[in-house]
PDB file of N, CA and C in Angstrom:
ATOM      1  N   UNK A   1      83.280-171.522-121.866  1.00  0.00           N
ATOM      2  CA  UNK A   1      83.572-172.490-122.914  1.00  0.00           C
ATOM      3  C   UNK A   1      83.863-173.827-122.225  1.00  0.00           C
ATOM      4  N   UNK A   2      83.308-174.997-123.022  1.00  0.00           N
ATOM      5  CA  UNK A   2      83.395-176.396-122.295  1.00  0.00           C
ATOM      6  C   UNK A   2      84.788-176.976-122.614  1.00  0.00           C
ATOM      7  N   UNK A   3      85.411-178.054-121.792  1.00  0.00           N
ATOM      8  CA  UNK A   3      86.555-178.532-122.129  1.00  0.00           C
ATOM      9  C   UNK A   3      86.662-179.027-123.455  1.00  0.00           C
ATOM     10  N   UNK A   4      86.155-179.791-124.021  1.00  0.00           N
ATOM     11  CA  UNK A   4      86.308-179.716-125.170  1.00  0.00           C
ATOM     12  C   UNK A   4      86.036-178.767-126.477  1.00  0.00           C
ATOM     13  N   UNK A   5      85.422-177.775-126.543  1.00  0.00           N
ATOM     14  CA  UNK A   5      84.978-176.752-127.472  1.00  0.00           C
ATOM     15  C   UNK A   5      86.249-175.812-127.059  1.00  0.00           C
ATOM     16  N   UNK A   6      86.953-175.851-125.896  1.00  0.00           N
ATOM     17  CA  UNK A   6      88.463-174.924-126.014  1.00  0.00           C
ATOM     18  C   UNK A   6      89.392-175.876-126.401  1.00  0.00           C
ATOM     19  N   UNK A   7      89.253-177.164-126.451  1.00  0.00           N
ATOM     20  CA  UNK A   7      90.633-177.888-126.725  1.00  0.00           C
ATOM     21  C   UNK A   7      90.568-177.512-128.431  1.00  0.00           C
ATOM     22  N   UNK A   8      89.180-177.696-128.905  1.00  0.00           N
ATOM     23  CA  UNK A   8      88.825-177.798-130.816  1.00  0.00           C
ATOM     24  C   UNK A   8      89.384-176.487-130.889  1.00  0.00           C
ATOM     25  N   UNK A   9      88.925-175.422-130.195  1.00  0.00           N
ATOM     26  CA  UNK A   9      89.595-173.571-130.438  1.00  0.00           C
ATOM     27  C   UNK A   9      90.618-173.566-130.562  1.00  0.00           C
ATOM     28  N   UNK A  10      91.386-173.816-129.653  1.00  0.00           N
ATOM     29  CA  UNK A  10      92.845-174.114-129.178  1.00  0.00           C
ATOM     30  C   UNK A  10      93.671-175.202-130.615  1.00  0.00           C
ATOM     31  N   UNK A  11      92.964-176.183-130.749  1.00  0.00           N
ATOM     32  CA  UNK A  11      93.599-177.089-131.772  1.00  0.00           C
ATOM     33  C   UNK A  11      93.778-176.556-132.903  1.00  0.00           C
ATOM     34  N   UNK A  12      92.346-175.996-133.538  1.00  0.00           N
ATOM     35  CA  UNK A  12      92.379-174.682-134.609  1.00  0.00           C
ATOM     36  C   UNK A  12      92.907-173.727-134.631  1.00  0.00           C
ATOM     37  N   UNK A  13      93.749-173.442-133.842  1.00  0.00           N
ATOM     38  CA  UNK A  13      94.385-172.013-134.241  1.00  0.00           C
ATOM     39  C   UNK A  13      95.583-172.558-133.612  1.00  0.00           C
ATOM     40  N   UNK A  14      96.411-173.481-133.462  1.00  0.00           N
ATOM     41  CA  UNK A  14      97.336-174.164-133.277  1.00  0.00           C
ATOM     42  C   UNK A  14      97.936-174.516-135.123  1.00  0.00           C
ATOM     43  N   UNK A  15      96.863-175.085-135.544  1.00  0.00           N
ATOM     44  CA  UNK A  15      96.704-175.485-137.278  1.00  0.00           C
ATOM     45  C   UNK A  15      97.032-174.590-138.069  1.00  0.00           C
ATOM     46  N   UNK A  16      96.008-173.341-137.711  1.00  0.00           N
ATOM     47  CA  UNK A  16      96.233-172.658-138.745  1.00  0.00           C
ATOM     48  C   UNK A  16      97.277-172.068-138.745  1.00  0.00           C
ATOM     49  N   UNK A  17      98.091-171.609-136.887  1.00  0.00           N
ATOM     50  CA  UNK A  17      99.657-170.904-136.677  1.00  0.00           C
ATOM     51  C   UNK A  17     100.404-171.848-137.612  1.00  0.00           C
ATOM     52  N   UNK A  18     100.694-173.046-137.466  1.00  0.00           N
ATOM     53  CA  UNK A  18     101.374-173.991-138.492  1.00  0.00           C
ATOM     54  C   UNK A  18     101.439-173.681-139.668  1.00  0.00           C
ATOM     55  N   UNK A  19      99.987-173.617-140.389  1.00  0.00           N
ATOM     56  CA  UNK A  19     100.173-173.063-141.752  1.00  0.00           C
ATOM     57  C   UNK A  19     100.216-171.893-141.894  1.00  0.00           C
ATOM     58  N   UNK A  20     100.129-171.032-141.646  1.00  0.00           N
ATOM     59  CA  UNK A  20     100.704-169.777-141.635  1.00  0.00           C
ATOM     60  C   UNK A  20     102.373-169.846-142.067  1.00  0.00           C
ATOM     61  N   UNK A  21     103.048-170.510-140.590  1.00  0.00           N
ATOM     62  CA  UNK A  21     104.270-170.310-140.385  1.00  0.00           C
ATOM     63  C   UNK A  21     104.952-171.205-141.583  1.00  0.00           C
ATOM     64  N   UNK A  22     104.464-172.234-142.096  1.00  0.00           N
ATOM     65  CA  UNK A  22     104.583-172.881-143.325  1.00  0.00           C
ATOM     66  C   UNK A  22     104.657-172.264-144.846  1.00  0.00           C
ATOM     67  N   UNK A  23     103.785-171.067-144.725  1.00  0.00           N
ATOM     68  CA  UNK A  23     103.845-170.671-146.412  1.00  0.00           C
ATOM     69  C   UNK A  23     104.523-169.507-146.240  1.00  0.00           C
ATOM     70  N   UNK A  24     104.907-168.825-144.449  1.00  0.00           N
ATOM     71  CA  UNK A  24     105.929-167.623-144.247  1.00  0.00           C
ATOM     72  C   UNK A  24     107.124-167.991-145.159  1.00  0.00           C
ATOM     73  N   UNK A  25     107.919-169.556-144.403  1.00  0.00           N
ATOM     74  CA  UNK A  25     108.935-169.984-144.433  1.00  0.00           C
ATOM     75  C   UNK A  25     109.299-170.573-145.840  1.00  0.00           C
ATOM     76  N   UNK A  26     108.062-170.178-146.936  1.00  0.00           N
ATOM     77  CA  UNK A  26     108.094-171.334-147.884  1.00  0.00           C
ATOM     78  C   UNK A  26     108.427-169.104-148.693  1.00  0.00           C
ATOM     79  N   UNK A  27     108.044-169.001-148.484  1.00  0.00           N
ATOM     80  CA  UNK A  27     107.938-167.215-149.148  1.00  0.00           C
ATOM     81  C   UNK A  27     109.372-166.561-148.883  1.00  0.00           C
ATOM     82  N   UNK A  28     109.672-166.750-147.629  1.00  0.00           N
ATOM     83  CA  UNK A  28     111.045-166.128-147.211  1.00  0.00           C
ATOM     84  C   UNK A  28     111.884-166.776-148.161  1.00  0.00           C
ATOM     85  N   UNK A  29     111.705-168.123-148.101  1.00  0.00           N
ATOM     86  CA  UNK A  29     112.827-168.910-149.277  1.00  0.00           C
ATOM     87  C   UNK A  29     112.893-168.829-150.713  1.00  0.00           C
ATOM     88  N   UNK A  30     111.845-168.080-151.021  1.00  0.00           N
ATOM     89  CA  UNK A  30     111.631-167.895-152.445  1.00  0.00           C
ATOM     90  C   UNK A  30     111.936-165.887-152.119  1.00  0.00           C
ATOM     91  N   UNK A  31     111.640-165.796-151.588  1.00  0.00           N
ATOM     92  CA  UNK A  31     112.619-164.140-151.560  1.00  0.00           C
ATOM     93  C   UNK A  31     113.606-163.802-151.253  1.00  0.00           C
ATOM     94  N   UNK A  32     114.300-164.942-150.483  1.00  0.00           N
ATOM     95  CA  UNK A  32     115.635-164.631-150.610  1.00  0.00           C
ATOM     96  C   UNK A  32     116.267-165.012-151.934  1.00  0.00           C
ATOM     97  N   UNK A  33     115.610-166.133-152.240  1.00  0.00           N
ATOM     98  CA  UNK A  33     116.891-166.676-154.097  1.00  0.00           C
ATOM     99  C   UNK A  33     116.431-166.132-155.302  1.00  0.00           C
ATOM    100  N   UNK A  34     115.204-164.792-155.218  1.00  0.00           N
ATOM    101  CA  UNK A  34     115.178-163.824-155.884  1.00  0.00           C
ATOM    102  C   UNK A  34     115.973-162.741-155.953  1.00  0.00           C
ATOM    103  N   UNK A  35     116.835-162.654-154.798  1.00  0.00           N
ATOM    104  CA  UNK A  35     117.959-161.629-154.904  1.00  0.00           C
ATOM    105  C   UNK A  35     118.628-161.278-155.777  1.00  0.00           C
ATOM    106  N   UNK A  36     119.388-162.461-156.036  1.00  0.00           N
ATOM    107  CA  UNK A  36     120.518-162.196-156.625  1.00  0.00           C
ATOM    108  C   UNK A  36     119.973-161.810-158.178  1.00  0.00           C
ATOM    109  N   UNK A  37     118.993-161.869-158.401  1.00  0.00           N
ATOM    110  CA  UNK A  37     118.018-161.877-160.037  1.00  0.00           C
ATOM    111  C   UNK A  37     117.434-160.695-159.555  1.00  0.00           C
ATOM    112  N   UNK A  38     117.197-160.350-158.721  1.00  0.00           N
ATOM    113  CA  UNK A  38     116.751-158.428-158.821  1.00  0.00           C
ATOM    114  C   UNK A  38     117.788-157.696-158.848  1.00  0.00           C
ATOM    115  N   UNK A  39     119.261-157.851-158.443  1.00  0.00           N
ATOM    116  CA  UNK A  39     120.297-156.904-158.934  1.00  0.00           C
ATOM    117  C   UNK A  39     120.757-157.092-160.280  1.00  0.00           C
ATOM    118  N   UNK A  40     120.627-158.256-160.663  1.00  0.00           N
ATOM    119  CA  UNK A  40     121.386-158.226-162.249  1.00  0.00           C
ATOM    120  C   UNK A  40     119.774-157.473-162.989  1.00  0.00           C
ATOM    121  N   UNK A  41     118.803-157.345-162.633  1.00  0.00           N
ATOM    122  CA  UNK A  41     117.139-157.012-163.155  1.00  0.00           C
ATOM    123  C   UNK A  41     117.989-155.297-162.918  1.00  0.00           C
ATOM    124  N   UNK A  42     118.158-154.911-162.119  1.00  0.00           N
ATOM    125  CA  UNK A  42     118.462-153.473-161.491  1.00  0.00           C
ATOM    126  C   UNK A  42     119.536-152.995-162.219  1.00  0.00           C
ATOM    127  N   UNK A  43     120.476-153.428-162.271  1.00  0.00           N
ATOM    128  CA  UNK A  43     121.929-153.653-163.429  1.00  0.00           C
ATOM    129  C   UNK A  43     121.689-153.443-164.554  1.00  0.00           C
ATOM    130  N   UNK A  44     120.848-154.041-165.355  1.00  0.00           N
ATOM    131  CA  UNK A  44     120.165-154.187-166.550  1.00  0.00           C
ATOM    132  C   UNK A  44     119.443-153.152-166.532  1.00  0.00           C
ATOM    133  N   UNK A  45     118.589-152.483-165.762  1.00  0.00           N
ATOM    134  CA  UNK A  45     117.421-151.463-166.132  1.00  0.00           C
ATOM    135  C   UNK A  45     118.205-150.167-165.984  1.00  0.00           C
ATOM    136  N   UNK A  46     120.237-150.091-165.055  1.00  0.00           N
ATOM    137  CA  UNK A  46     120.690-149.173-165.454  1.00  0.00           C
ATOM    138  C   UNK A  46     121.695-148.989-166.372  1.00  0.00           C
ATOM    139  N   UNK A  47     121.383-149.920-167.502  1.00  0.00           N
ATOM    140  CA  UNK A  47     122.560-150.238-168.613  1.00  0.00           C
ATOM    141  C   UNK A  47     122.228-149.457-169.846  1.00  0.00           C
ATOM    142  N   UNK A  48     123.090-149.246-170.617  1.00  0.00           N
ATOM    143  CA  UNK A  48     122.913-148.810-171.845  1.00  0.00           C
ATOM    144  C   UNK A  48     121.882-150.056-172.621  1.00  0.00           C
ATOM    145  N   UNK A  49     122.454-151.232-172.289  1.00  0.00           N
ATOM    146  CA  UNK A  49     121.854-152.398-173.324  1.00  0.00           C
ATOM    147  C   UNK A  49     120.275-152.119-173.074  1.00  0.00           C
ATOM    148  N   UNK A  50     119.260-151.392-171.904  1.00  0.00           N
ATOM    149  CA  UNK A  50     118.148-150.899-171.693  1.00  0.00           C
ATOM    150  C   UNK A  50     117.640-150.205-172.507  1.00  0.00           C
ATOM    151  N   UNK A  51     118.222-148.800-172.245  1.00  0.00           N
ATOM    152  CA  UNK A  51     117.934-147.964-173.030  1.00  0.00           C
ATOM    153  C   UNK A  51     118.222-148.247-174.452  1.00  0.00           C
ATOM    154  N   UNK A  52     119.024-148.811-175.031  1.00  0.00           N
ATOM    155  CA  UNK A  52     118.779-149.368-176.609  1.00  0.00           C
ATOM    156  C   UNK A  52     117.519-149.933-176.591  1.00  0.00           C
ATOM    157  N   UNK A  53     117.418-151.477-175.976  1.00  0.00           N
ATOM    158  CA  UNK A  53     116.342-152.199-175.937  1.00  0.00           C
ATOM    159  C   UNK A  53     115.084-151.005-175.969  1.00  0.00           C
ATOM    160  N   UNK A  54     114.801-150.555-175.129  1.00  0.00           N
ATOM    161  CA  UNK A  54     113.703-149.751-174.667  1.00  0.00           C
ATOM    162  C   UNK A  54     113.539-148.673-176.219  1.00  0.00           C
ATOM    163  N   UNK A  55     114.543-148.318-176.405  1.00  0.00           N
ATOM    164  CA  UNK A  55     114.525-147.402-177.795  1.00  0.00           C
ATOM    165  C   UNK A  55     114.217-147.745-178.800  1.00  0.00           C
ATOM    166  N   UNK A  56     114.760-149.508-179.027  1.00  0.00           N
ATOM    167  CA  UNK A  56     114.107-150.091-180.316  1.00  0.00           C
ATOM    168  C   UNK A  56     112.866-150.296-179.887  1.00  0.00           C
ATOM    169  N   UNK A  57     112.667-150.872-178.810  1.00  0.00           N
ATOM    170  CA  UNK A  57     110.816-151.001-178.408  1.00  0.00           C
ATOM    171  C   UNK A  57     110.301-150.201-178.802  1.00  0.00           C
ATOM    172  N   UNK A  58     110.613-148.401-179.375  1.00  0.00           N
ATOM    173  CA  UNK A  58     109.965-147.310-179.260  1.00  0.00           C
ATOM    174  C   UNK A  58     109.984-146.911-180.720  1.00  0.00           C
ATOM    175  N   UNK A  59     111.129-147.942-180.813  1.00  0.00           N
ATOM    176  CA  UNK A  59     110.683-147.461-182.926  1.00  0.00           C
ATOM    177  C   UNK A  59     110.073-148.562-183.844  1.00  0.00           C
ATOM    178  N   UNK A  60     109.620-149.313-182.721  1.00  0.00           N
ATOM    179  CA  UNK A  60     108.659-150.610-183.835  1.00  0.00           C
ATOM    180  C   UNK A  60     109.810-151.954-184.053  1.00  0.00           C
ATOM    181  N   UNK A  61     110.977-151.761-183.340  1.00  0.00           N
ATOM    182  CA  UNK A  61     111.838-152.664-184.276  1.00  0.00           C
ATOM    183  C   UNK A  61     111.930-153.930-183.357  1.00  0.00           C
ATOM    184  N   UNK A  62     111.067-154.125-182.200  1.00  0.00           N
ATOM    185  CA  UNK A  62     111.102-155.811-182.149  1.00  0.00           C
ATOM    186  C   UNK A  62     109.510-156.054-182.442  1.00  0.00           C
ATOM    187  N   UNK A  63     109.060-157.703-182.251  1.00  0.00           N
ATOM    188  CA  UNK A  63     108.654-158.478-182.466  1.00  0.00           C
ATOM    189  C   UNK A  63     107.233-157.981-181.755  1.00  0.00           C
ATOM    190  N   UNK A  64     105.727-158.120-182.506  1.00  0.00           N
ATOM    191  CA  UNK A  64     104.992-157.246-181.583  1.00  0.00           C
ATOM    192  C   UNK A  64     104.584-158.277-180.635  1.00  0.00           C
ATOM    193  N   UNK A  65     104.564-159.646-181.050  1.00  0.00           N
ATOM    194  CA  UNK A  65     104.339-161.026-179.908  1.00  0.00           C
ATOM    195  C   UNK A  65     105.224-160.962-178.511  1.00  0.00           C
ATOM    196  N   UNK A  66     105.820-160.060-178.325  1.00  0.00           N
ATOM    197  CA  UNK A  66     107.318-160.285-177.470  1.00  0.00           C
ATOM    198  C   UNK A  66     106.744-159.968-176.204  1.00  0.00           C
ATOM    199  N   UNK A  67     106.572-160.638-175.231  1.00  0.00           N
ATOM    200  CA  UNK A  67     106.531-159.681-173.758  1.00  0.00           C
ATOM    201  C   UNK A  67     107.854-158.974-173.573  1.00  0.00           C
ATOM    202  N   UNK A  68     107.197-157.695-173.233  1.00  0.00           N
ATOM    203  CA  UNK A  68     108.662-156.477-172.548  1.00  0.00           C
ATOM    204  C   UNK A  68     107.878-155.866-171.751  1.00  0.00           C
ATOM    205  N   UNK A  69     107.548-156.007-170.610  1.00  0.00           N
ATOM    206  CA  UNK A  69     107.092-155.302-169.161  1.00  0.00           C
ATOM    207  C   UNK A  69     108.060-155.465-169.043  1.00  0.00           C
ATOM    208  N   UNK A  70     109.330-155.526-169.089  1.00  0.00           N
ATOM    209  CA  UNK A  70     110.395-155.138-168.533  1.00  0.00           C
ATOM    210  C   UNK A  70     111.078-154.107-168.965  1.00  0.00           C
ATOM    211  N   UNK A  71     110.745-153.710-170.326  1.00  0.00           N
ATOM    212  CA  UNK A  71     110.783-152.286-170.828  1.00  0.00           C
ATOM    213  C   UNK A  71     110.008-151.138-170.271  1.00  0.00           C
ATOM    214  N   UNK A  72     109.342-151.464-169.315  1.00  0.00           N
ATOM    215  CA  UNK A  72     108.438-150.256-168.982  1.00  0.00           C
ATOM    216  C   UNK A  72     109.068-149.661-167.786  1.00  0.00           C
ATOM    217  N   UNK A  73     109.749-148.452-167.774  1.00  0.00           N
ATOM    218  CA  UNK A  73     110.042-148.130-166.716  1.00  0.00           C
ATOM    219  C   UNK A  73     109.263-147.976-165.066  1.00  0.00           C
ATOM    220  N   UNK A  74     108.107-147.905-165.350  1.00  0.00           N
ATOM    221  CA  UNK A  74     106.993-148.160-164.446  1.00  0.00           C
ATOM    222  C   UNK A  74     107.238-149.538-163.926  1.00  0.00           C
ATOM    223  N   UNK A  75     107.199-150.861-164.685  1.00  0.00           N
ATOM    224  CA  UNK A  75     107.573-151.883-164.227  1.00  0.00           C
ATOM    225  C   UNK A  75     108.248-152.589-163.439  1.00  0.00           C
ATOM    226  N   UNK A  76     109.736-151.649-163.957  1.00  0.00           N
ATOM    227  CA  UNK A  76     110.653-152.303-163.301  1.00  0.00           C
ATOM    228  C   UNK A  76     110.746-151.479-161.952  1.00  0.00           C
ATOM    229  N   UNK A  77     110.382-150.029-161.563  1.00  0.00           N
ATOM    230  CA  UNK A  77     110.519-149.561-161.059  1.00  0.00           C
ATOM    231  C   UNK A  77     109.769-150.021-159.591  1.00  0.00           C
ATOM    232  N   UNK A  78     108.328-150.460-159.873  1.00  0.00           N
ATOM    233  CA  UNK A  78     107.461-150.920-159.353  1.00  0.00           C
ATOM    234  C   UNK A  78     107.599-152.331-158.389  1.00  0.00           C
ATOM    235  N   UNK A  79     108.723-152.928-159.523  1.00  0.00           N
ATOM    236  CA  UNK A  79     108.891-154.360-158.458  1.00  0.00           C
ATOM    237  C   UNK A  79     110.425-154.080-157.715  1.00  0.00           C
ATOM    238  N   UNK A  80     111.092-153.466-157.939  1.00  0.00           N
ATOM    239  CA  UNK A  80     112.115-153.109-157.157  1.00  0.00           C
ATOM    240  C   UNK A  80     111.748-151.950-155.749  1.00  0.00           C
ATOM    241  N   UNK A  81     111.172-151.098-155.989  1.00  0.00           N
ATOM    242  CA  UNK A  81     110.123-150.584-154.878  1.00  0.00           C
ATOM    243  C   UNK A  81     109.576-151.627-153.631  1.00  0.00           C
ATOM    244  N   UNK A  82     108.996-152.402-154.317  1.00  0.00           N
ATOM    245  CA  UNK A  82     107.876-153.624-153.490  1.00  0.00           C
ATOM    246  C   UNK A  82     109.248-154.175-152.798  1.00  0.00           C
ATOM    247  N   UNK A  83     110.159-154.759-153.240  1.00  0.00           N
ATOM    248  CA  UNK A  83     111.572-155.486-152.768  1.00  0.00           C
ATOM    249  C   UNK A  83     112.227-154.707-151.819  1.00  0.00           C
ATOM    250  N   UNK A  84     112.273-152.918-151.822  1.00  0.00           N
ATOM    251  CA  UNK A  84     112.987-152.278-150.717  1.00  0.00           C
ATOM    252  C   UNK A  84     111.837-152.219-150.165  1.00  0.00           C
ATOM    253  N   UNK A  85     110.314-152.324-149.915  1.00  0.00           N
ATOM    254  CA  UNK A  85     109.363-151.861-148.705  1.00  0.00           C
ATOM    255  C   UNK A  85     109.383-153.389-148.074  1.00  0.00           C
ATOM    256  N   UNK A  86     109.834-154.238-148.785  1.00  0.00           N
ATOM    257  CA  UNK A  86     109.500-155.927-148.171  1.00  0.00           C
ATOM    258  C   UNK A  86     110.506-156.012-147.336  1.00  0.00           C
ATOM    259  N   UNK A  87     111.663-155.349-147.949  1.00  0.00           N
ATOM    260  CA  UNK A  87     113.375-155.381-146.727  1.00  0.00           C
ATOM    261  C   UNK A  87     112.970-155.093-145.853  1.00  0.00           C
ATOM    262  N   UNK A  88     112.566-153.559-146.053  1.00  0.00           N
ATOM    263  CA  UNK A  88     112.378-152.778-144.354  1.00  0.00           C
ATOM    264  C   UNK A  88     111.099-153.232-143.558  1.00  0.00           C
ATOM    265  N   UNK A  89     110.387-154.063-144.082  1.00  0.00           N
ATOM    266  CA  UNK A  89     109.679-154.640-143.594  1.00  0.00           C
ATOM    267  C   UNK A  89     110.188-155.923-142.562  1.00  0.00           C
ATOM    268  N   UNK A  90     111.032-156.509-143.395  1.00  0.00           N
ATOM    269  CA  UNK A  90     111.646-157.677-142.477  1.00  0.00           C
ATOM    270  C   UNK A  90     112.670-157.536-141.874  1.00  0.00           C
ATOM    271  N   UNK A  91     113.028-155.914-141.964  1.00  0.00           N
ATOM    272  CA  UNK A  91     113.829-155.788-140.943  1.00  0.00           C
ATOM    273  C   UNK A  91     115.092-156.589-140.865  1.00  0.00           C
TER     274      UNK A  91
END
């Protein structure tokens, strides 16, 4: 490789380590100040006020426009999962 065609290699993957390390640091910061909103999410999915919610969901008695993926036990289960494999991931 010629001196310049390794400096352009070298420069390029200098760039892209940057952005990389840029949308890491921009992700870590948005997963950490999701915390504290996945335990009161976790709190909530082991509350009575759930299982009501979830029960009226089951007898027709809210609104059929309403998003409730958060009524789905699959749901919630699913993104709290992803949150303990992302911990032990980061160690």
């Amino acid at each position: 490789m010629k001196r310049l065609e390794r400096i352009a290699r070298y420069e390029q993957i200098l760039d892209r380590a940057e952005a990389v390390a840029r949308q890491a640091e921009e992700a870590l910061e948005a997963y950490d100040a999701v915390q504290a909103e996945l335990k009161e999410l976790e709190k909530y999915y082991t509350s009575r006020e759930w299982k009501a919610d979830f029960d009226a969901d089951a007898a027709g008695k809210l609104p059929a426009d309403l998003k409730r993926g958060v009524l789905s036990e699959d749901g919630i289960d699913s993104v709290l999962e992803r949150f303990r494999d992302l911990k032990e991931r980061l160690g």
